[in-house]
Protein backbone atom coordinates (compact mmCIF):
# COMPACT_ATOMS: atom_id res chain seq x y z
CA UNK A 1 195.25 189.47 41.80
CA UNK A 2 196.45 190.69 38.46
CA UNK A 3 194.07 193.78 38.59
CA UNK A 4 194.08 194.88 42.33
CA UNK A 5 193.58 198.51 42.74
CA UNK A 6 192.36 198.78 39.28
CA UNK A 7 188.69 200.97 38.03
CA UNK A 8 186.70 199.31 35.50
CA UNK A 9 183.40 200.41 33.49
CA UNK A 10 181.90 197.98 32.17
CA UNK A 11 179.38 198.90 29.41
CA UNK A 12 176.71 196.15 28.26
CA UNK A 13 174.69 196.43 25.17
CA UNK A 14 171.01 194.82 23.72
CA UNK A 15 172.16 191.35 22.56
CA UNK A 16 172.00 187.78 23.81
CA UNK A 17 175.36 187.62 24.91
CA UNK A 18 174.68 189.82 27.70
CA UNK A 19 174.17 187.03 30.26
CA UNK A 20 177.94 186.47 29.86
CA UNK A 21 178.83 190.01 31.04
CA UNK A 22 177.49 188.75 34.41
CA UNK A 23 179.93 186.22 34.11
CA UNK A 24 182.76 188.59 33.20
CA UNK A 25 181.99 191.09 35.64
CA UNK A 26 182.55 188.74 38.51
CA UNK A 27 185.67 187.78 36.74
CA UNK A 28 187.03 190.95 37.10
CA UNK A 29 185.92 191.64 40.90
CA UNK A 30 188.17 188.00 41.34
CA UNK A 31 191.08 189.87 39.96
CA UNK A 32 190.76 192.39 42.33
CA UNK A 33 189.10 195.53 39.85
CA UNK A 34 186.22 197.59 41.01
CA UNK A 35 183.71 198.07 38.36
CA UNK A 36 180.79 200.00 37.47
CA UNK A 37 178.38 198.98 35.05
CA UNK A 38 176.50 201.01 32.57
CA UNK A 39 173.81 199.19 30.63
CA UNK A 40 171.79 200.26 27.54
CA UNK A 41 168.02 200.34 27.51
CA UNK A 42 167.79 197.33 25.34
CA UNK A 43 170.14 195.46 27.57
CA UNK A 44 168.10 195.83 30.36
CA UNK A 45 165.66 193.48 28.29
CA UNK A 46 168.17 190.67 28.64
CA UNK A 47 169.43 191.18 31.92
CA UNK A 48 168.31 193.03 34.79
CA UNK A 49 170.46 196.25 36.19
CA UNK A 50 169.73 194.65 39.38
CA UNK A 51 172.05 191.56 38.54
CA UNK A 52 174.85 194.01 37.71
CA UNK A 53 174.27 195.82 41.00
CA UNK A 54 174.55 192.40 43.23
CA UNK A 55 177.53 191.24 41.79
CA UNK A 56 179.35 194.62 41.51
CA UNK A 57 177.80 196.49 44.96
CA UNK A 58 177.64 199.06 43.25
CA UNK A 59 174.30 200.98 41.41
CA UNK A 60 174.40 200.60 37.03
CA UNK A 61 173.44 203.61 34.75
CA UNK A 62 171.06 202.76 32.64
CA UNK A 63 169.44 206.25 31.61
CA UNK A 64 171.11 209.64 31.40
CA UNK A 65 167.91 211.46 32.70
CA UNK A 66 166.23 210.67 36.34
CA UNK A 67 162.43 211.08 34.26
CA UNK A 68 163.20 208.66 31.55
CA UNK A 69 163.74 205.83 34.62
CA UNK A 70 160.49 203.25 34.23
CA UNK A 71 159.16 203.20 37.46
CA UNK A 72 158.53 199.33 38.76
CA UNK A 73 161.17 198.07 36.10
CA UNK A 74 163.68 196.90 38.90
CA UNK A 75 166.40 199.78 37.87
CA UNK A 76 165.04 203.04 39.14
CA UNK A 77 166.64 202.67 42.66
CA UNK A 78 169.56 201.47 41.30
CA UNK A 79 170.35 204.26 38.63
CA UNK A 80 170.03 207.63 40.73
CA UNK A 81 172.51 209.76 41.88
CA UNK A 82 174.93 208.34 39.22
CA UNK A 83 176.96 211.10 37.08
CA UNK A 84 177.65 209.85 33.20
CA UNK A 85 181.17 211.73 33.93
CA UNK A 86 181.82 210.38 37.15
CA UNK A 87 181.79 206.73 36.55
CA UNK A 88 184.34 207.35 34.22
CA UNK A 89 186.62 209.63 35.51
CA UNK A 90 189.28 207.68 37.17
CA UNK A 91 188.77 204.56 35.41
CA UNK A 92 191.52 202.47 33.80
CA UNK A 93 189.49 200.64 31.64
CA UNK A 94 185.89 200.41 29.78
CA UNK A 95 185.31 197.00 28.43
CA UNK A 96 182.29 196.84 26.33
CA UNK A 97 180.99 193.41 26.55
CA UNK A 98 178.97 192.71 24.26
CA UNK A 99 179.33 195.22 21.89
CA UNK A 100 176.64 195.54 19.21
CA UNK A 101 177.57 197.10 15.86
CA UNK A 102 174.88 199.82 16.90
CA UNK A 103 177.33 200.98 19.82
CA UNK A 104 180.51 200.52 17.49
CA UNK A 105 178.84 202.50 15.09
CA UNK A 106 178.40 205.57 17.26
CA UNK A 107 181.74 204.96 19.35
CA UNK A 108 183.42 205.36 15.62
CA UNK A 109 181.56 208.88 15.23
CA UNK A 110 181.27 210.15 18.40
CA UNK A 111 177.29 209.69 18.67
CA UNK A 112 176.42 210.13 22.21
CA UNK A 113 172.38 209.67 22.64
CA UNK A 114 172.31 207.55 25.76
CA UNK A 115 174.16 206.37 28.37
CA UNK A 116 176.61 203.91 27.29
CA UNK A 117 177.99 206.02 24.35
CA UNK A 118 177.80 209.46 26.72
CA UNK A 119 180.22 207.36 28.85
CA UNK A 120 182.15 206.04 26.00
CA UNK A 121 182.57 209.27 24.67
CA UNK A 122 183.91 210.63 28.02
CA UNK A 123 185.98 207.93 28.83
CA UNK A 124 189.21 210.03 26.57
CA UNK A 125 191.61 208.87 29.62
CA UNK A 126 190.70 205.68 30.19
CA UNK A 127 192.07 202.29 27.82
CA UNK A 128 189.20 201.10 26.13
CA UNK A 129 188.48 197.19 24.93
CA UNK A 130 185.40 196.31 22.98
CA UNK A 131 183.92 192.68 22.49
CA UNK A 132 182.16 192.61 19.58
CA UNK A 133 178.57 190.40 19.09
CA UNK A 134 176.36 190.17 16.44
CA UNK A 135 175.05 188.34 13.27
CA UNK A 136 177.47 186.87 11.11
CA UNK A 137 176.57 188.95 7.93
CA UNK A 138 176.51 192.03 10.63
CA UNK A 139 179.91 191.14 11.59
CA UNK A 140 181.08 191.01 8.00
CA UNK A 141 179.08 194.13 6.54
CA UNK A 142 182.15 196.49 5.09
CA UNK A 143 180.39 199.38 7.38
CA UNK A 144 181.16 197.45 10.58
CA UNK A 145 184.75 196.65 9.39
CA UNK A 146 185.44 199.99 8.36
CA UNK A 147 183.85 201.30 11.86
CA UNK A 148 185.69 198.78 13.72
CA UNK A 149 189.06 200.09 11.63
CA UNK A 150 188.70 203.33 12.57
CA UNK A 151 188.56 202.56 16.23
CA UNK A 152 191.54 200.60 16.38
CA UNK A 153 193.51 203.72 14.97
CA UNK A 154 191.68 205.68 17.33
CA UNK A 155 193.53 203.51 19.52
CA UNK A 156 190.74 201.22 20.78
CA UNK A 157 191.39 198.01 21.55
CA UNK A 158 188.95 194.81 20.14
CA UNK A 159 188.51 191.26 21.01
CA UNK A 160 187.42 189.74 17.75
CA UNK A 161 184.15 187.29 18.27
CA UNK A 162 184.47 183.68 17.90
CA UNK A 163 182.87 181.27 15.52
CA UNK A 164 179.93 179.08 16.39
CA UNK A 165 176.23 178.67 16.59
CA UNK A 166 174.35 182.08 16.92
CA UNK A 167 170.59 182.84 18.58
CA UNK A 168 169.18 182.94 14.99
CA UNK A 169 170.46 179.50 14.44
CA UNK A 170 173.22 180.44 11.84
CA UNK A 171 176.65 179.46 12.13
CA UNK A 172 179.45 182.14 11.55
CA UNK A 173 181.86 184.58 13.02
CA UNK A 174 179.85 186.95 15.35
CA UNK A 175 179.70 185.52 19.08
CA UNK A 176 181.02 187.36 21.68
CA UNK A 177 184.67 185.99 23.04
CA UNK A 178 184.17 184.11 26.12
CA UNK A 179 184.76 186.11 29.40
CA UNK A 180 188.05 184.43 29.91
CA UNK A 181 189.40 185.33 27.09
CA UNK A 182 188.09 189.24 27.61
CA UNK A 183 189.59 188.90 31.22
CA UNK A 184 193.09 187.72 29.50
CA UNK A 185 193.12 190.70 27.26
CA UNK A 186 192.18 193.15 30.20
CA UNK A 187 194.96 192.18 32.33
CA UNK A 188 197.65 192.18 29.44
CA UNK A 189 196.36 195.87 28.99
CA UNK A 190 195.80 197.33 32.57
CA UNK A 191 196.95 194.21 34.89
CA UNK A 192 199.38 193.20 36.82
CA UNK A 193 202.25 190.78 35.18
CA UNK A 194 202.75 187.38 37.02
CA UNK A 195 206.42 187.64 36.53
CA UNK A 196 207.00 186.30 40.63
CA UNK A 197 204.62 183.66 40.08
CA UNK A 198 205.83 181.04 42.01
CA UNK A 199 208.88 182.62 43.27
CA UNK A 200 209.33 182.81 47.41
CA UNK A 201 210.10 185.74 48.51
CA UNK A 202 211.30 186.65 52.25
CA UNK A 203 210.34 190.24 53.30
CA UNK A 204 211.41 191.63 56.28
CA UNK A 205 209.58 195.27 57.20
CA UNK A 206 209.19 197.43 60.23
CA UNK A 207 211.22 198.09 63.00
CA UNK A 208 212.94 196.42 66.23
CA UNK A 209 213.27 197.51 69.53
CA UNK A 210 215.60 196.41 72.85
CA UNK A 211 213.99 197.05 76.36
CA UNK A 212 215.99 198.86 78.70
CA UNK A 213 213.75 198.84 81.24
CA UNK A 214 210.28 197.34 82.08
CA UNK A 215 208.67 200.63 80.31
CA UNK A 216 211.30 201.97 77.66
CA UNK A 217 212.70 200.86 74.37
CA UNK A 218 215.84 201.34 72.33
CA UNK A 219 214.25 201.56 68.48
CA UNK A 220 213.79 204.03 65.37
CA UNK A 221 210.91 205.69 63.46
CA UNK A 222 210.74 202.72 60.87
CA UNK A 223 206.68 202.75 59.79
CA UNK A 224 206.93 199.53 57.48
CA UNK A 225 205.37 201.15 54.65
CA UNK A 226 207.88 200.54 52.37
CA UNK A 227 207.69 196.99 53.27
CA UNK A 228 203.93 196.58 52.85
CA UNK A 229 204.25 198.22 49.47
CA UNK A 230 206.89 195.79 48.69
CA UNK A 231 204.46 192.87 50.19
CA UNK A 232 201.24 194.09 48.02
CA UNK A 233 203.67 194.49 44.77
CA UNK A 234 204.95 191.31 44.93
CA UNK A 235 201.24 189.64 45.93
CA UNK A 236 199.38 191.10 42.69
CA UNK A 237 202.61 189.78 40.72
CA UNK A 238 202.09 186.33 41.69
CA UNK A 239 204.71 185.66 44.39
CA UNK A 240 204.66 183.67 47.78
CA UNK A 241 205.71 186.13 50.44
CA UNK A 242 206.63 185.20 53.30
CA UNK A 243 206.45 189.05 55.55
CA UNK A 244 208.76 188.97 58.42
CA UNK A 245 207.13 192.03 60.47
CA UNK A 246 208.97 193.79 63.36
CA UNK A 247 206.68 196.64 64.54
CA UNK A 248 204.97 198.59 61.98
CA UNK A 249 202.42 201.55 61.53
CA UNK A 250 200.32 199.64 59.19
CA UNK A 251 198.71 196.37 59.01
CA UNK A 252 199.96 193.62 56.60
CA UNK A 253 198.25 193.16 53.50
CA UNK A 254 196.15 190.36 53.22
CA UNK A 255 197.73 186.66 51.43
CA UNK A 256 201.35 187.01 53.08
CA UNK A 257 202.41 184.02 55.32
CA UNK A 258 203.15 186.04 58.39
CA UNK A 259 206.48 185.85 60.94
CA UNK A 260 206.83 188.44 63.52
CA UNK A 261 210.00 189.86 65.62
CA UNK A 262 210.52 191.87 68.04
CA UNK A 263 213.88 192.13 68.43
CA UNK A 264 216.86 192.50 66.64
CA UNK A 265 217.63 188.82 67.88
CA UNK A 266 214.18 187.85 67.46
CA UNK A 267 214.19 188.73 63.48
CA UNK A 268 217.42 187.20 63.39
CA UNK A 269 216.62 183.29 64.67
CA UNK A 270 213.45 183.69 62.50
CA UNK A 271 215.50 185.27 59.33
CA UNK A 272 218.06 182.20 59.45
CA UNK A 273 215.12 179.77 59.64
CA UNK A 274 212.94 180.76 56.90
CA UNK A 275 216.26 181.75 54.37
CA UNK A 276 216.73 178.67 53.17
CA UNK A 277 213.48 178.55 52.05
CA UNK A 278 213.14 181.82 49.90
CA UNK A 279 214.77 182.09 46.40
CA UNK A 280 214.10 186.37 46.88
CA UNK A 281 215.17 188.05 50.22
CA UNK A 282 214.50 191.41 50.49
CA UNK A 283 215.39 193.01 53.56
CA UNK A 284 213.61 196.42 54.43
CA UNK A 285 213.26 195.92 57.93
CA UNK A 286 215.19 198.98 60.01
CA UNK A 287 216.62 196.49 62.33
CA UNK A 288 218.43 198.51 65.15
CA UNK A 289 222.24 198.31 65.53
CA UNK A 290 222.81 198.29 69.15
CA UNK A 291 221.12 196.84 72.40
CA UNK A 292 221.63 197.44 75.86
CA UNK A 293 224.15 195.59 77.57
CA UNK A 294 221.86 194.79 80.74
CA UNK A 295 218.21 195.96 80.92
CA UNK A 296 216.89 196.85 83.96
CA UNK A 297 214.50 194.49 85.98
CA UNK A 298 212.76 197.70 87.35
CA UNK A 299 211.94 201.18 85.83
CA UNK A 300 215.13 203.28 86.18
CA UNK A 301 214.78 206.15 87.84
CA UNK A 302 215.62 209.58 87.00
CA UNK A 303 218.87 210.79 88.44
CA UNK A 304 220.58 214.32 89.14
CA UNK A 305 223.34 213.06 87.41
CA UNK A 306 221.72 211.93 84.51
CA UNK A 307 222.17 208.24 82.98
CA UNK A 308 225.11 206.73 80.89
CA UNK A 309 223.66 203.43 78.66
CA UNK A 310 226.07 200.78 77.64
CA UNK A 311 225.56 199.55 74.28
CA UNK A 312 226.81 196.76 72.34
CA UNK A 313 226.18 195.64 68.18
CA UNK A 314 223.19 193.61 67.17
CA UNK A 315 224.17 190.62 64.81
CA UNK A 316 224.58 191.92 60.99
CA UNK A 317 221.79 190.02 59.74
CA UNK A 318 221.76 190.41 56.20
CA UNK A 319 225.67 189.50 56.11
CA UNK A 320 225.01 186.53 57.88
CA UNK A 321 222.61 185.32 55.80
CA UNK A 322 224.29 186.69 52.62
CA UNK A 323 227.35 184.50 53.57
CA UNK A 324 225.33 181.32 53.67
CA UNK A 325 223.47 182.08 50.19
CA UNK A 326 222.67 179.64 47.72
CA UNK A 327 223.62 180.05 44.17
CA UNK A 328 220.75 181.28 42.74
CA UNK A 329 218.67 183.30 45.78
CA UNK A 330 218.69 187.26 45.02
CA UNK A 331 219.50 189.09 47.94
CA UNK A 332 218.29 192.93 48.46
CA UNK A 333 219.23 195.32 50.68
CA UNK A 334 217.80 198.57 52.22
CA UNK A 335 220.19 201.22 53.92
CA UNK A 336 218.96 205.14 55.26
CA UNK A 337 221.66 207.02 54.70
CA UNK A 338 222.07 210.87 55.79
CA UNK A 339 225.55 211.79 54.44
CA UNK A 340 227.42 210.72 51.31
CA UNK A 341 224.91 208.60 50.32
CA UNK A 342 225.59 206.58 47.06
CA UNK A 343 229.43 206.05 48.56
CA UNK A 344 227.81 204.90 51.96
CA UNK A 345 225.50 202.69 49.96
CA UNK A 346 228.11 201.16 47.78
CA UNK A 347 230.10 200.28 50.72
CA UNK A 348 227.27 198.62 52.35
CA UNK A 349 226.96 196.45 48.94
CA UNK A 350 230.38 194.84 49.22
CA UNK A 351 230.24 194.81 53.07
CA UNK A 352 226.81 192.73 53.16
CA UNK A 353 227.63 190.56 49.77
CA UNK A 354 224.37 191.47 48.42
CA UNK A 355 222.97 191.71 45.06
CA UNK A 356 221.36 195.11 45.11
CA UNK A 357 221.73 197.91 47.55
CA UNK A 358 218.38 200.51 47.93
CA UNK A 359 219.57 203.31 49.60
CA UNK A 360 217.32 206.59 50.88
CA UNK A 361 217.55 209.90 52.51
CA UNK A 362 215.43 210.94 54.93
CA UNK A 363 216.27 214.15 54.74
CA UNK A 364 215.43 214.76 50.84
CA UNK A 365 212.29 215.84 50.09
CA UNK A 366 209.95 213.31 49.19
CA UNK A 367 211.18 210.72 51.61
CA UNK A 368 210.49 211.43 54.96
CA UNK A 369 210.26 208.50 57.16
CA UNK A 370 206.95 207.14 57.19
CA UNK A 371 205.51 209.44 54.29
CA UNK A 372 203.72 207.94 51.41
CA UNK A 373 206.42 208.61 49.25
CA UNK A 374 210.36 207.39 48.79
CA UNK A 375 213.07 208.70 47.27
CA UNK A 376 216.10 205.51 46.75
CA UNK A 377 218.95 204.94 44.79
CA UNK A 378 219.29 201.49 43.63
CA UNK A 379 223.43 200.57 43.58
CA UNK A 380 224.41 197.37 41.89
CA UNK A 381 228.33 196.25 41.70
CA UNK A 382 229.48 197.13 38.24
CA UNK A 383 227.21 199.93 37.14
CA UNK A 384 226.44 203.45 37.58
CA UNK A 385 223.87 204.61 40.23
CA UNK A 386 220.21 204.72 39.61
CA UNK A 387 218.34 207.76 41.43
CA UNK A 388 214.49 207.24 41.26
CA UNK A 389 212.65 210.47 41.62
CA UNK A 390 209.64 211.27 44.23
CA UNK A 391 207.27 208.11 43.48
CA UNK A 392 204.45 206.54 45.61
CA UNK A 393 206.28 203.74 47.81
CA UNK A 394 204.10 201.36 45.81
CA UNK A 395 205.75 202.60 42.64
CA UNK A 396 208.88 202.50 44.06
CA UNK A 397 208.47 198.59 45.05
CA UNK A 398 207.47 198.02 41.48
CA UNK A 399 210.76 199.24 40.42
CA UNK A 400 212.71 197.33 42.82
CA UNK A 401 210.93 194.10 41.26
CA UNK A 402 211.64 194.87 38.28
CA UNK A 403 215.14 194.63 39.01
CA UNK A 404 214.83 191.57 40.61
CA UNK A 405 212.57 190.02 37.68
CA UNK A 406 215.36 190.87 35.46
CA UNK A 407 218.22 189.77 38.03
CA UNK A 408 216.50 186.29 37.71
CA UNK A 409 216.58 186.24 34.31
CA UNK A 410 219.82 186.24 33.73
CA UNK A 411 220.89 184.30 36.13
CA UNK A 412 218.99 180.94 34.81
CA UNK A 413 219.92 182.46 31.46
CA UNK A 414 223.31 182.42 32.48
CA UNK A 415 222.97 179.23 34.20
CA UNK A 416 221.30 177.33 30.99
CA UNK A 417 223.60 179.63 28.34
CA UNK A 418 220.69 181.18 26.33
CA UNK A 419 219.29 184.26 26.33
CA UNK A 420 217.13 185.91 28.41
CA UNK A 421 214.41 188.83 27.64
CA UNK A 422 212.97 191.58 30.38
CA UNK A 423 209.72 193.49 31.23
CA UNK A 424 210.34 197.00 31.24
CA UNK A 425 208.39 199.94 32.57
């Protein structure tokens, strides 16, 4: 969904084309955006608040003042309790849909003498995209133009109107874009980019554990947070993950084909099946590095003389799988390092024959184990070191796809001998 996570107002104004904010509005709750609706008196003559509200879940502002609600006029309950400041202040986006040349006209000057353009004028952090509608001599009057002029250097962003047949039965430029094409300009502004779409990825997240006994467990503090970031990145950018989960402290997002494992053998047998499959692997899994020798049938008991565990090596499963790589699969890496850690991590790149090694610290600041936050170095064979500073493990996942976006890239333009161009953040 190429606007997951995203906050969108959506203001509608007194025309005809207000039944299609309806339609655009449920548009943008497809994509994944949340979105509040503020509505104009006069567009409440068109379409009722109460539409807005069903679709959205969510109450629409219609009047600035509690006393100037009409009693009866199927808005009142829907309005209250709803702060002209609030329903802007973490929003991404305000998309004005349609957008009369009324509400241009006092978005140019700063006018603010009901809700919509109190909103509009408070809405300083948030991107906003306007979809003009109106009469085609409206539309060409030198006023509008010069209004609509001044918001683009303002830095607003329009969606000119389309040509066609209009509600006063002229033909001419002046209807509103259809909500598609709104929706397309949206997401190339706030959204997500669909540069995976298509592309199989194989995740691996979590951790493993190796019974010694009926009761205990050989394992780490892995919470799989950095692989459900990676998981929900990849998702809204238009990938097929496939998650392969050891244990974790959080549940997997939503649209993943799901594997589990709960051993270091387990993840192993289901790693070499699904491989071959994947043209991304991205191993973030802490998969543990030893396992008991023999585990006990019965709880072992404690002992004066305390207890000596014989350990041998899991299998290296990334190097396995690395050896038996196909041409053009992209192979990542993960490694927690606590002591000379870009040296540890670029050892780990030539030892496992991957593409890109993403090492971390616990013991920096920022990336505690199971935190909300990561601090990694991304190593790559042939160039320097790349320290990321304290991001959200989200953020962090973004940046890793972006490498591997760009990885692709020049592979097949390698491959074909042409050039290749990258998304950069």
């Amino acid at each position: 969904m190429r606007l997951e996570g995203k906050r969108i107002v959506l203001g509608v104004t007194g025309g005809i084309a207000a039944y299609k904010a309806a339609e655009l509005l449920r548009l943008f709750m497809r994509e994944g955006a949340e979105v509040r609706t503020v509505m104009t008196r006069a567009a409440t003559r068109f379409v009722s608040p109460l539409t807005f509200q069903s679709l959205s879940g969510s109450p629409v502002l219609t009047e600035l003042y509690r006393e100037d609600l009409e009693p009866g006029g199927g808005g009142d309950a829907d309005t209250t309790g709803i702060d002209h400041i609030d329903i802007v202040r973490d929003a991404d986006l305000m998309v004005v849909a349609p957008a009369t040349a009324n509400t241009i006209a006092k978005a140019a000057w700063g006018l603010a003498n009901d809700a919509l353009s109190t909103v509009l004028l408070a809405a300083t952090g948030s991107e906003i995209l306007l979809a003009p509608a109106m009469n085609h001599r409206m539309w060409k009057n030198p006023v509008t133009q010069d209004n609509l002029a001044r918001l683009r250097r303002l830095g607003h962003q329009v969606v000119n109107p389309e040509e066609g047949w209009m509600a006063c039965r002229e033909f001419g430029i002046g209807r509103m874009a259809e909500p598609a094409t709104i929706l397309a300009r949206a997401c190339e502004i706030i959204g997500q980019p669909q540069d995976l779409r298509g592309v199989r990825l194989l995740l691996t997240a979590g951790r493993t554990e190796e019974a010694l006994d009926p009761v205990r467990v050989l394992t780490n503090r892995s919470s799989g947070r950095m692989g459900v970031a990676l998981a929900e990145e990849a998702l809204a950018r238009g990938a097929e993950v496939t998650l392969l989960a050891g244990l974790m402290d959080v549940a997997p997002p939503k649209g993943v084909r799901l594997d589990t494992a709960r051993t270091a053998g387990e993840m192993d047998n289901a790693a070499q099946r699904l491989f071959k499959e994947c043209d991304v692997l991205v191993m973030a899994a802490a998969v543990g590095d030893f396992h008991p020798v023999e585990t006990a049938e019965g709880k072992i008991k404690r002992g004066e003389d305390g207890l000596t565990l014989r350990l041998e090596p899991n299998p290296d499963i990334l190097a396995r799988l690395a050896a038996d790589r196909g041409a053009a699969q992209v192979l990542v890496g993960f490694a927690l390092e606590t002591d000379r850690t870009e040296a540890a991590g670029r050892e780990k790149l030539k030892k496992k024959g991957v593409d890109l090694m993403v090492v971390n610290n616990p013991r920096v600041e920022g990336a505690a184990i199971g935190g909300e936050t990561n601090v990694v170095t991304l190593i790559e064979r042939g160039r320097p070191a790349r320290r990321l500073p304290v991001l959200p493990k989200r953020e962090v996942a973004g940046r890793i796809l972006d490498w591997v976006v760009s990885r692709r890239e020049k592979t097949a333009g390698r491959r074909s001998g042409g050039r290749s161009t990258t998304r950069t953040r």
